[in-house]
C-alpha atoms as a PDB file:
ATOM      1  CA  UNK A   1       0.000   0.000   0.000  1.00  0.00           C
ATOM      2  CA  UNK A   2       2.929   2.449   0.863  1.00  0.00           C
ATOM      3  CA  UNK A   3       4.573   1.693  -2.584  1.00  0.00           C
ATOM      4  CA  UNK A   4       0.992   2.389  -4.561  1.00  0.00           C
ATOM      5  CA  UNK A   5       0.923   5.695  -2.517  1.00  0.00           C
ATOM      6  CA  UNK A   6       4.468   7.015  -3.223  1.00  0.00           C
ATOM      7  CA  UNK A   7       3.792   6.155  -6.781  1.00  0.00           C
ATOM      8  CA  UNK A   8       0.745   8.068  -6.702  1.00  0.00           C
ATOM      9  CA  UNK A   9       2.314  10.761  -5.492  1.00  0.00           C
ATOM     10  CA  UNK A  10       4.973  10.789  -7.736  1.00  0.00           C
ATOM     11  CA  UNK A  11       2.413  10.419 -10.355  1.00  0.00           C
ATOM     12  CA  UNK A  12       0.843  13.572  -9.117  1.00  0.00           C
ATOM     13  CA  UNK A  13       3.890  15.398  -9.002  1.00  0.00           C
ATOM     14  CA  UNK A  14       4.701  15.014 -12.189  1.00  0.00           C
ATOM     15  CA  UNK A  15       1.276  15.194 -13.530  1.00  0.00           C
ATOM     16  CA  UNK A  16       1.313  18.815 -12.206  1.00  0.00           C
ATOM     17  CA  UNK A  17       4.752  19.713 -12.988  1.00  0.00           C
ATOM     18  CA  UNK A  18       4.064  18.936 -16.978  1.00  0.00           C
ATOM     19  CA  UNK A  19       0.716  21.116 -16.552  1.00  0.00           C
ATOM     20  CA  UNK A  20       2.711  23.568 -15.487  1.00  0.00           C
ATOM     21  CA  UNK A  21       5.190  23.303 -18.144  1.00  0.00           C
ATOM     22  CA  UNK A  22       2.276  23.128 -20.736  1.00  0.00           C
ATOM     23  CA  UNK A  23       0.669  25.947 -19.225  1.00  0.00           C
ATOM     24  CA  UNK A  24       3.893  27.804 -19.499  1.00  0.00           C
ATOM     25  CA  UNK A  25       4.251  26.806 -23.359  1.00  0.00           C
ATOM     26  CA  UNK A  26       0.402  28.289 -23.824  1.00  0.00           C
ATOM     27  CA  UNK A  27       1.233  31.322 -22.191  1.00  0.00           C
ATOM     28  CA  UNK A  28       4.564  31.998 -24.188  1.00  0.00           C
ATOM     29  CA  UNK A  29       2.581  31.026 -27.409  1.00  0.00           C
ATOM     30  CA  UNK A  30      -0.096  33.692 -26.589  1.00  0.00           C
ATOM     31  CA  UNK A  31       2.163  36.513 -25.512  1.00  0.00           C
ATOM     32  CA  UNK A  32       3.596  36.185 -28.704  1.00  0.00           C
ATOM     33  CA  UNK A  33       0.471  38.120 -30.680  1.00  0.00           C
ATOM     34  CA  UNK A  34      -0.195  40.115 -27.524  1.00  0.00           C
ATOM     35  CA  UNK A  35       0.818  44.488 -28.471  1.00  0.00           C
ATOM     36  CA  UNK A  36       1.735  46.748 -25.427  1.00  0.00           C
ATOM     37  CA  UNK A  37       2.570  49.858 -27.626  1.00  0.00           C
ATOM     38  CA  UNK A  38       1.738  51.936 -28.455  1.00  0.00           C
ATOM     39  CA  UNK A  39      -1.012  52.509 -25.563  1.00  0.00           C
ATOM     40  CA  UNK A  40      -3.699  54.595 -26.711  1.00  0.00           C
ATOM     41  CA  UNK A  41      -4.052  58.288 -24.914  1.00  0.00           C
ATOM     42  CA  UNK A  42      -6.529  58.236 -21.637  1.00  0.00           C
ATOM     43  CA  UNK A  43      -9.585  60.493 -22.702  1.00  0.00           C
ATOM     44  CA  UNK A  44     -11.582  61.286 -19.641  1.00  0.00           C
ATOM     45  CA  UNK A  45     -15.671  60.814 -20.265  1.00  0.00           C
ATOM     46  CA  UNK A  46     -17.836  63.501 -19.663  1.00  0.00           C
ATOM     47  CA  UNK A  47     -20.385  63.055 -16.603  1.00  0.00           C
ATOM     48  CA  UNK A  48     -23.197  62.835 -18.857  1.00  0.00           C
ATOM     49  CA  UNK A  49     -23.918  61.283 -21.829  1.00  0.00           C
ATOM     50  CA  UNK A  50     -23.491  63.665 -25.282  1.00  0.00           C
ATOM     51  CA  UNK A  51     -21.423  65.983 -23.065  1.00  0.00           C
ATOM     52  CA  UNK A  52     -18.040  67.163 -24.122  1.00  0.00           C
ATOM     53  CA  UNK A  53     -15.052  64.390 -23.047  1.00  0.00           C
ATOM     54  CA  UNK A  54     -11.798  65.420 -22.265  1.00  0.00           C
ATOM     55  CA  UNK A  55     -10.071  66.020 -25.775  1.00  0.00           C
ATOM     56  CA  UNK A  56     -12.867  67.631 -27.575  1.00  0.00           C
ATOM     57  CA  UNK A  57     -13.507  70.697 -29.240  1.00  0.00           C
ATOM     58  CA  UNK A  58     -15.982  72.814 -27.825  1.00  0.00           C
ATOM     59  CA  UNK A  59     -17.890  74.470 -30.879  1.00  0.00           C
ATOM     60  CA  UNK A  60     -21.078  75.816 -28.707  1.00  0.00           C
ATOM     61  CA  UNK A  61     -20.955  75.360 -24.778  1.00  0.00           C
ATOM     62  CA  UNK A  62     -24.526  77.924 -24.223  1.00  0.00           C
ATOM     63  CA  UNK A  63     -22.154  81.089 -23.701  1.00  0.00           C
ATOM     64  CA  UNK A  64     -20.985  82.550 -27.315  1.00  0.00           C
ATOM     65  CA  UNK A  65     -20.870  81.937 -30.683  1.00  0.00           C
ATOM     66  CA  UNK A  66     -17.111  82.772 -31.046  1.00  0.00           C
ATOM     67  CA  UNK A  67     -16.078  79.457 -32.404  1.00  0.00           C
ATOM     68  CA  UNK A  68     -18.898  80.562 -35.358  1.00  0.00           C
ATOM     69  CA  UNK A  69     -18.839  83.335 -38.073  1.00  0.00           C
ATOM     70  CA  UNK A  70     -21.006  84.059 -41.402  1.00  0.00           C
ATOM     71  CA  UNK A  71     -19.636  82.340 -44.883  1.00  0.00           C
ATOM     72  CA  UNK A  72     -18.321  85.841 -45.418  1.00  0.00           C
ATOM     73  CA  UNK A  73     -15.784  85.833 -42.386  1.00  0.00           C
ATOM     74  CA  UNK A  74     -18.387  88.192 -40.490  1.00  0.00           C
ATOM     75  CA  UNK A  75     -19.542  87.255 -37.238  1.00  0.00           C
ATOM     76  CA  UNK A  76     -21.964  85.164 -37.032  1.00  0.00           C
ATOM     77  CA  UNK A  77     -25.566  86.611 -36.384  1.00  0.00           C
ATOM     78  CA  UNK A  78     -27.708  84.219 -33.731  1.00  0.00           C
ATOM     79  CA  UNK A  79     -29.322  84.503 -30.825  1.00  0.00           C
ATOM     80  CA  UNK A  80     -28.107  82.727 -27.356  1.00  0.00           C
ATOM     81  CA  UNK A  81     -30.459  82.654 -24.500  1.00  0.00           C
ATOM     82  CA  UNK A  82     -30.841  79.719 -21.933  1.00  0.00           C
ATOM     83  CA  UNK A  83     -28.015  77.702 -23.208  1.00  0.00           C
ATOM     84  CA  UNK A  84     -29.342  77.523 -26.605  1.00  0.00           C
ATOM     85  CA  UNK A  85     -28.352  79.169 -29.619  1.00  0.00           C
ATOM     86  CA  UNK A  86     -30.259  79.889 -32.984  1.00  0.00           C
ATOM     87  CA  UNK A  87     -29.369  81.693 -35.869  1.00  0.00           C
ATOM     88  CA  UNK A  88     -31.487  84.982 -37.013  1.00  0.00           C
ATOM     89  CA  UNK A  89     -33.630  83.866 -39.349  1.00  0.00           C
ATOM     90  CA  UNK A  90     -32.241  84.654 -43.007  1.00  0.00           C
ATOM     91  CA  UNK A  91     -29.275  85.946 -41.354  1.00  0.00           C
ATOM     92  CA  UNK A  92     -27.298  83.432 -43.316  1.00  0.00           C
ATOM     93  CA  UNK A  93     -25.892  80.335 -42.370  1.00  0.00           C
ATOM     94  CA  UNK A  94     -22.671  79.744 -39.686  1.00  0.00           C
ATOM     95  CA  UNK A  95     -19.742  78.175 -40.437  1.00  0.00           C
ATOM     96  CA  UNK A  96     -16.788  77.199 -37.396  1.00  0.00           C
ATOM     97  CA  UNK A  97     -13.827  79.544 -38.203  1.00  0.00           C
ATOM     98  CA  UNK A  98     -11.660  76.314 -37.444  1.00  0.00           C
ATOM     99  CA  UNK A  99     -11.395  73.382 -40.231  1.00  0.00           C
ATOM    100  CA  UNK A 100     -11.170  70.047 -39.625  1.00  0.00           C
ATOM    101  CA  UNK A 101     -10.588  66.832 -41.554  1.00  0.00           C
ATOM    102  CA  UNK A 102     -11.434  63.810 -40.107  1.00  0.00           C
ATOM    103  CA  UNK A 103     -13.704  63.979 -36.746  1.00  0.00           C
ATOM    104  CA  UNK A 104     -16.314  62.968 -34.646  1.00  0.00           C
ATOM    105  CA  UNK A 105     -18.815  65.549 -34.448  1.00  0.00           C
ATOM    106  CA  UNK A 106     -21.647  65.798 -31.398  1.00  0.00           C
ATOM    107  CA  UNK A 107     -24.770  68.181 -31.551  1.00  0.00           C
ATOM    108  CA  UNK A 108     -27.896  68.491 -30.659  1.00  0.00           C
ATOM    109  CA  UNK A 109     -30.813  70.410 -31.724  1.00  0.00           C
ATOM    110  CA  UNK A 110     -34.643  71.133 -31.576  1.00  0.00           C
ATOM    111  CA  UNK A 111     -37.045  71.726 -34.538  1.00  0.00           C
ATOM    112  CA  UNK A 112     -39.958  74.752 -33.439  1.00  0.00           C
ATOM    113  CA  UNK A 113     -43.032  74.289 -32.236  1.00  0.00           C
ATOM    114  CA  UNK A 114     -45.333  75.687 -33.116  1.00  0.00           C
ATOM    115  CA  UNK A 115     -45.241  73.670 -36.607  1.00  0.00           C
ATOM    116  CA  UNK A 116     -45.464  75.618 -39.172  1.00  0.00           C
ATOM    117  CA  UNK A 117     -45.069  74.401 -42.969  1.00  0.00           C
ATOM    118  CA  UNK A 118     -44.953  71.128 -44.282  1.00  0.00           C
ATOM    119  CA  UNK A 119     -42.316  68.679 -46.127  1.00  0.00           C
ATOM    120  CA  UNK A 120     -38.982  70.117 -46.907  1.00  0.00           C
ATOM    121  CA  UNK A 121     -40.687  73.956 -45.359  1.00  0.00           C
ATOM    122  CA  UNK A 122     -41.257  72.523 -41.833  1.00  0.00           C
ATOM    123  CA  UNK A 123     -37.577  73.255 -39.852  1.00  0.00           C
ATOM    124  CA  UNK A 124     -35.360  72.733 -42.186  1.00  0.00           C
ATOM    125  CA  UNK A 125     -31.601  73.447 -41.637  1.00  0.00           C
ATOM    126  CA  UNK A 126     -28.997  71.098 -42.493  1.00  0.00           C
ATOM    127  CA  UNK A 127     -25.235  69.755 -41.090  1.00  0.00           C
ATOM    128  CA  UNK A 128     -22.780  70.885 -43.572  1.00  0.00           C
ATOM    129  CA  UNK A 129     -19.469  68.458 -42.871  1.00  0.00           C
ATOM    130  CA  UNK A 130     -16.383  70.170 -44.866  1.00  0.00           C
ATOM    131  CA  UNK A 131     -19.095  73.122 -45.873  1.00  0.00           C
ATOM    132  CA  UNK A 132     -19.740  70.519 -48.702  1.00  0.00           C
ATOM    133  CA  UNK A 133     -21.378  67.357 -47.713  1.00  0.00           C
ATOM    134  CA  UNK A 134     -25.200  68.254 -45.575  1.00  0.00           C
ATOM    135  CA  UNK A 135     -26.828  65.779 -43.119  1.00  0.00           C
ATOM    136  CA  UNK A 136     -30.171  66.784 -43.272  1.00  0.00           C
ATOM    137  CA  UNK A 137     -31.928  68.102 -40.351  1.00  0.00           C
ATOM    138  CA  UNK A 138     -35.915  68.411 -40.589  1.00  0.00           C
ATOM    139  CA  UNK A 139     -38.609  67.966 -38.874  1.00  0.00           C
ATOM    140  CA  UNK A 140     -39.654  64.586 -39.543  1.00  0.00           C
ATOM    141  CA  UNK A 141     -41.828  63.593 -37.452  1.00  0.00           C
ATOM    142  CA  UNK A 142     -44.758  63.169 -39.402  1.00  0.00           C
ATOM    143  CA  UNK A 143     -44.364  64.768 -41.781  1.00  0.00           C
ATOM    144  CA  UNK A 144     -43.805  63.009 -45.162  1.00  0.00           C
ATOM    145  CA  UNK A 145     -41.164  64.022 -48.177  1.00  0.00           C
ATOM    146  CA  UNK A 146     -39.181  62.369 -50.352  1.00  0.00           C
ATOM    147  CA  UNK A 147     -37.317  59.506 -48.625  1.00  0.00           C
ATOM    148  CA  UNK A 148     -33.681  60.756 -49.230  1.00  0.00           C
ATOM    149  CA  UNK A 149     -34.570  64.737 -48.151  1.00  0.00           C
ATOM    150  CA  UNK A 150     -35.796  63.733 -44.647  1.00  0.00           C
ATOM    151  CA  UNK A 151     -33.714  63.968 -41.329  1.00  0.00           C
ATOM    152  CA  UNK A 152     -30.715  62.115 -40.972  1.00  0.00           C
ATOM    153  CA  UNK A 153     -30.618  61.775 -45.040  1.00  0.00           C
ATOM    154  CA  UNK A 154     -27.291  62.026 -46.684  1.00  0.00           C
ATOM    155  CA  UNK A 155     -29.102  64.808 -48.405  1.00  0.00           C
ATOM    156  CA  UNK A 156     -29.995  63.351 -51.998  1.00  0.00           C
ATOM    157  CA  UNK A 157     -27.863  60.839 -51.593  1.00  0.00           C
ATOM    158  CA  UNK A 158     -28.291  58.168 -48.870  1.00  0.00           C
ATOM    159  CA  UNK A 159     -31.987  56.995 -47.466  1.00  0.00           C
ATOM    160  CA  UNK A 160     -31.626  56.717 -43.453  1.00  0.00           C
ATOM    161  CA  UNK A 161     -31.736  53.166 -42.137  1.00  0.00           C
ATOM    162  CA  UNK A 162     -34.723  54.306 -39.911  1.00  0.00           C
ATOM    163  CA  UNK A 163     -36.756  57.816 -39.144  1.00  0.00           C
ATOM    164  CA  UNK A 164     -35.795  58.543 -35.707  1.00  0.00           C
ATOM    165  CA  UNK A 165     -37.477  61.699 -35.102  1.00  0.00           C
ATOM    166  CA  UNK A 166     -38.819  62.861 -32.290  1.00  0.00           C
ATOM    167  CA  UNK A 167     -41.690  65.325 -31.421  1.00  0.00           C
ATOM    168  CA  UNK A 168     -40.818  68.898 -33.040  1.00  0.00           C
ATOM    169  CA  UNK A 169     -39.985  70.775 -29.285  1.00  0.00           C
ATOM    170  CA  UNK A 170     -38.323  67.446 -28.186  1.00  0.00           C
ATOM    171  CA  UNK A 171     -34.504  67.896 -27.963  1.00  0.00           C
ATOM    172  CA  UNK A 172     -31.903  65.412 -30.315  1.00  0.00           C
ATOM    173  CA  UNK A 173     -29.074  64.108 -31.435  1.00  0.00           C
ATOM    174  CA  UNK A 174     -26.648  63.999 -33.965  1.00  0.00           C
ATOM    175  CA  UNK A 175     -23.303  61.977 -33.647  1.00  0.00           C
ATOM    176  CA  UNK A 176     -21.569  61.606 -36.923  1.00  0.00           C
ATOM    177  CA  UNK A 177     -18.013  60.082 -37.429  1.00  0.00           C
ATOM    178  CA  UNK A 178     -16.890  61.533 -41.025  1.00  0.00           C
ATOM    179  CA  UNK A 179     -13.771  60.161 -43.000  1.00  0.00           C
ATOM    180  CA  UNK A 180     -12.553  62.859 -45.219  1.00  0.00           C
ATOM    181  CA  UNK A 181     -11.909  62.305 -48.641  1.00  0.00           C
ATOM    182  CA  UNK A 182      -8.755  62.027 -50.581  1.00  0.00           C
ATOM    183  CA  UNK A 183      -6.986  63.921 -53.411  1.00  0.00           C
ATOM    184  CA  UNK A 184      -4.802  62.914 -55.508  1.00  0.00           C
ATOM    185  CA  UNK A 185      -1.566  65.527 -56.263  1.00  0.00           C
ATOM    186  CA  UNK A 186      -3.426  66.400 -60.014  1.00  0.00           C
ATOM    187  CA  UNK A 187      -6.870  66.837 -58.085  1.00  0.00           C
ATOM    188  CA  UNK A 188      -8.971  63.899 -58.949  1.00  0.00           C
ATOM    189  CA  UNK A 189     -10.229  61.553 -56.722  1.00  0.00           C
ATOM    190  CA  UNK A 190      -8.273  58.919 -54.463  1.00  0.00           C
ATOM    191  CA  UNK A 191     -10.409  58.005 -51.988  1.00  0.00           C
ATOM    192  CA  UNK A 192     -14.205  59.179 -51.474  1.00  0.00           C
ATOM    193  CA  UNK A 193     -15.710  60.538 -47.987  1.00  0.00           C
ATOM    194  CA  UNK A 194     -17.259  58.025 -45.907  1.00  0.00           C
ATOM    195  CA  UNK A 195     -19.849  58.366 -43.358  1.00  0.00           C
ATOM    196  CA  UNK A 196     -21.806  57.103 -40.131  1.00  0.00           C
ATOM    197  CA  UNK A 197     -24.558  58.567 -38.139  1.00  0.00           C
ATOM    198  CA  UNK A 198     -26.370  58.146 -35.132  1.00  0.00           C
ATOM    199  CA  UNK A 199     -29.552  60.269 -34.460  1.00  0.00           C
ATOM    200  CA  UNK A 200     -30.964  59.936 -30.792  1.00  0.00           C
ATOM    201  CA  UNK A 201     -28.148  57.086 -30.115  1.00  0.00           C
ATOM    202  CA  UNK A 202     -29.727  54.956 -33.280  1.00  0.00           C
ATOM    203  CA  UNK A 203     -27.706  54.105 -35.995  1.00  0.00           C
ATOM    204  CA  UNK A 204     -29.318  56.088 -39.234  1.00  0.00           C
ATOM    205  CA  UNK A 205     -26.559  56.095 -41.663  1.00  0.00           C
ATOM    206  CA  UNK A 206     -23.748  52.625 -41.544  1.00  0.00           C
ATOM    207  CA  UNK A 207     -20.395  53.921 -43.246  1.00  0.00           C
ATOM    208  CA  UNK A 208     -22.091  55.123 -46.262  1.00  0.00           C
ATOM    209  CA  UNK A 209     -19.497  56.083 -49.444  1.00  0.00           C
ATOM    210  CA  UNK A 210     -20.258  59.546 -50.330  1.00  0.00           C
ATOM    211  CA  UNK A 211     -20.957  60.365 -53.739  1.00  0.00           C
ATOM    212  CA  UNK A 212     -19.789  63.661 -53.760  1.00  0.00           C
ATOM    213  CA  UNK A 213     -20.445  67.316 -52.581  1.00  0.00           C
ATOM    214  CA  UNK A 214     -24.356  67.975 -51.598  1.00  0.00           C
ATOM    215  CA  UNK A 215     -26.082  69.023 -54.063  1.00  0.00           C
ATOM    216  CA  UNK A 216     -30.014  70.399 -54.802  1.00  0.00           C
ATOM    217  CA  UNK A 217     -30.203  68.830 -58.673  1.00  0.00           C
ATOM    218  CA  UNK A 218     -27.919  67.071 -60.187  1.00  0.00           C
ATOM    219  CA  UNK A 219     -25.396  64.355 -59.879  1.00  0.00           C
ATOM    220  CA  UNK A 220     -23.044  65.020 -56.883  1.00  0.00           C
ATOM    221  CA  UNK A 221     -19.765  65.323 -57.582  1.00  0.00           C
ATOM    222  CA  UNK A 222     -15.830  65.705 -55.589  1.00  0.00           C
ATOM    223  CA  UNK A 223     -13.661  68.863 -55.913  1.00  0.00           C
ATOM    224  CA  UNK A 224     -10.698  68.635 -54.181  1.00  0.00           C
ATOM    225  CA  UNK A 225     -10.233  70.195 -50.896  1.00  0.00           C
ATOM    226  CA  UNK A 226      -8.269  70.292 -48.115  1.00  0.00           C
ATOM    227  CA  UNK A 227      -9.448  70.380 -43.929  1.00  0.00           C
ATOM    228  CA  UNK A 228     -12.686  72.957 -44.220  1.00  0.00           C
ATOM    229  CA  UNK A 229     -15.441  74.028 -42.072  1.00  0.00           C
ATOM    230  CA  UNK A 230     -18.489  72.712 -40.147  1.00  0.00           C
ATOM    231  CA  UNK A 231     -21.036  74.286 -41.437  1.00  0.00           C
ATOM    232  CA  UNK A 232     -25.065  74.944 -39.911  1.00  0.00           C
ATOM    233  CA  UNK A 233     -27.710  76.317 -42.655  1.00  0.00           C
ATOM    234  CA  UNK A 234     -29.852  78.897 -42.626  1.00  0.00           C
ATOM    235  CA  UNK A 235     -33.127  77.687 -44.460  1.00  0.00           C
ATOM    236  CA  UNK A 236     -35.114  80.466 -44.169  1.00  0.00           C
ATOM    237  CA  UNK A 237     -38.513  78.189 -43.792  1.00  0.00           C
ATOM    238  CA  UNK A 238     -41.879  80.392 -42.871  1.00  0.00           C
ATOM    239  CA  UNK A 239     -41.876  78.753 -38.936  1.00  0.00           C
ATOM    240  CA  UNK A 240     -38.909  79.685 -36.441  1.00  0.00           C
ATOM    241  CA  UNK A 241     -35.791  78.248 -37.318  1.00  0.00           C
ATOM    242  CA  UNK A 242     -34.058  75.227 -35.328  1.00  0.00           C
ATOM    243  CA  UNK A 243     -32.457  75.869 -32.386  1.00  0.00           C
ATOM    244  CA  UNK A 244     -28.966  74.182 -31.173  1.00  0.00           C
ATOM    245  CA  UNK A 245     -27.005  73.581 -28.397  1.00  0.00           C
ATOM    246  CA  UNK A 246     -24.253  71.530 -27.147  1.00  0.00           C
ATOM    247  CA  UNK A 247     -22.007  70.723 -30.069  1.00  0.00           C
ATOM    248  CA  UNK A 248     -18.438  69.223 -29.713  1.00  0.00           C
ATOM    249  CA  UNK A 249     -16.139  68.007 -32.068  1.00  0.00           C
ATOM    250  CA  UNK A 250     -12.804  65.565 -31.843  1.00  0.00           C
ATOM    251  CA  UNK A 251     -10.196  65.400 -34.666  1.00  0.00           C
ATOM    252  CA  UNK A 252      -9.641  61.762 -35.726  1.00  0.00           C
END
């Protein structure tokens, strides 16, 4: 019996000792495709959700429009009360006097109440990314048009997934990651813009190609450009225009 135990023990012992060793072997074979560096920078998270985190941009904060001038370098012309700013109506649209490539832009907005207008005429404004390429922003809540006009449309270009809309007087949400397009040295082409957008924290547009610059009628089409503005429109509809607040922006 002692002779069974010592060779049960020895058994053990040796049992253990070659886990170990395999163990070992599995762990050198992993670290091999494990990557320490380089370690990405800490951003610190806002408190809130859709608030500013800690390497962002601040393009309206409720205080001034001083990050924002007219298309003709003038400065801009909107109102800021409560927070919450909104351009004079047919003052002309804003434009951020800094230009950016590629980013992740945050902003939220509100269409007026009371409604006023229908289709494209009921708070209409529009996100301009790189002053060329407009997210639409309508009220679409609804309020029927033509499917790739409404809100969260690659205007004329790209149908949204869904219509996300909420109530006009109900505040929302834009987060849109934008990949800029490239140039080639003669000016055609190399690469077109791509995009993705989330409206209210749904997914509305998936990393859509972008045809080209935004366009009423016609075909799209690219001219080449370097970093440019973010740009908010001016509609002009009958009702009160859309208000904003709350916009951020991160260089990718």
């Amino acid at each position: 019996m002692k002779k069974v135990f010592i060779t049960f023990v020895i058994c053990l012992v040796y049992h253990n000792l070659s886990y170990a060793q395999s163990q070992s072997d599995a762990e050198k074979e992993a670290a091999k495709t494990e990557v320490w560096f380089p370690v990405p920078p800490v951003v610190k998270p806002a408190r809130e959700i859709g608030q500013a985190p800690s390497d962002a941009i601040v393009l309206f904060d409720g205080k001034n429009v001083d990050a924002w001038q007219l298309e003709n370098g003038q400065a801009a012309q909107c109102a800021v009360k409560d927070g919450i700013m909104t351009i004079v109506k047919n003052s002309g649209s804003i434009q951020t006097r800094q230009k950016f490539n590629n980013f992740q832009l945050h902003l939220e907005w509100k269409e007026p109440l009371p409604v006023v207008g229908d289709g494209q005429g009921r708070g209409n404004s529009g996100v301009y990314l790189q002053e060329e390429y407009e997210i639409q922003v309508l009220d679409s809540y609804e309020n029927p048009t033509y499917s790739n006009g409404q809100c969260g449309a690659l205007y004329k270009q790209s149908i949204p997934l869904v219509n996300a809309c909420r109530q006009p007087g109900e505040w929302q949400s834009y987060d849109i990651i934008w990949t800029a397009p490239i140039f080639n040295t003669d000016k055609t082409l190399k690469t077109p813009a791509f995009v993705t957008v989330f409206q209210n924290g749904i997914l509305i547009q998936n990393h859509v190609e972008v045809k080209g610059k935004t366009l009423w009628s016609g075909e799209p089409y690219y001219e080449a450009h370097g970093p440019k503005s973010i740009l908010l429109q001016d509609h002009g509809d009958n009702g009160e225009p859309v208000s904003f607040r709350n916009i951020w922006i991160r260089n990718l």
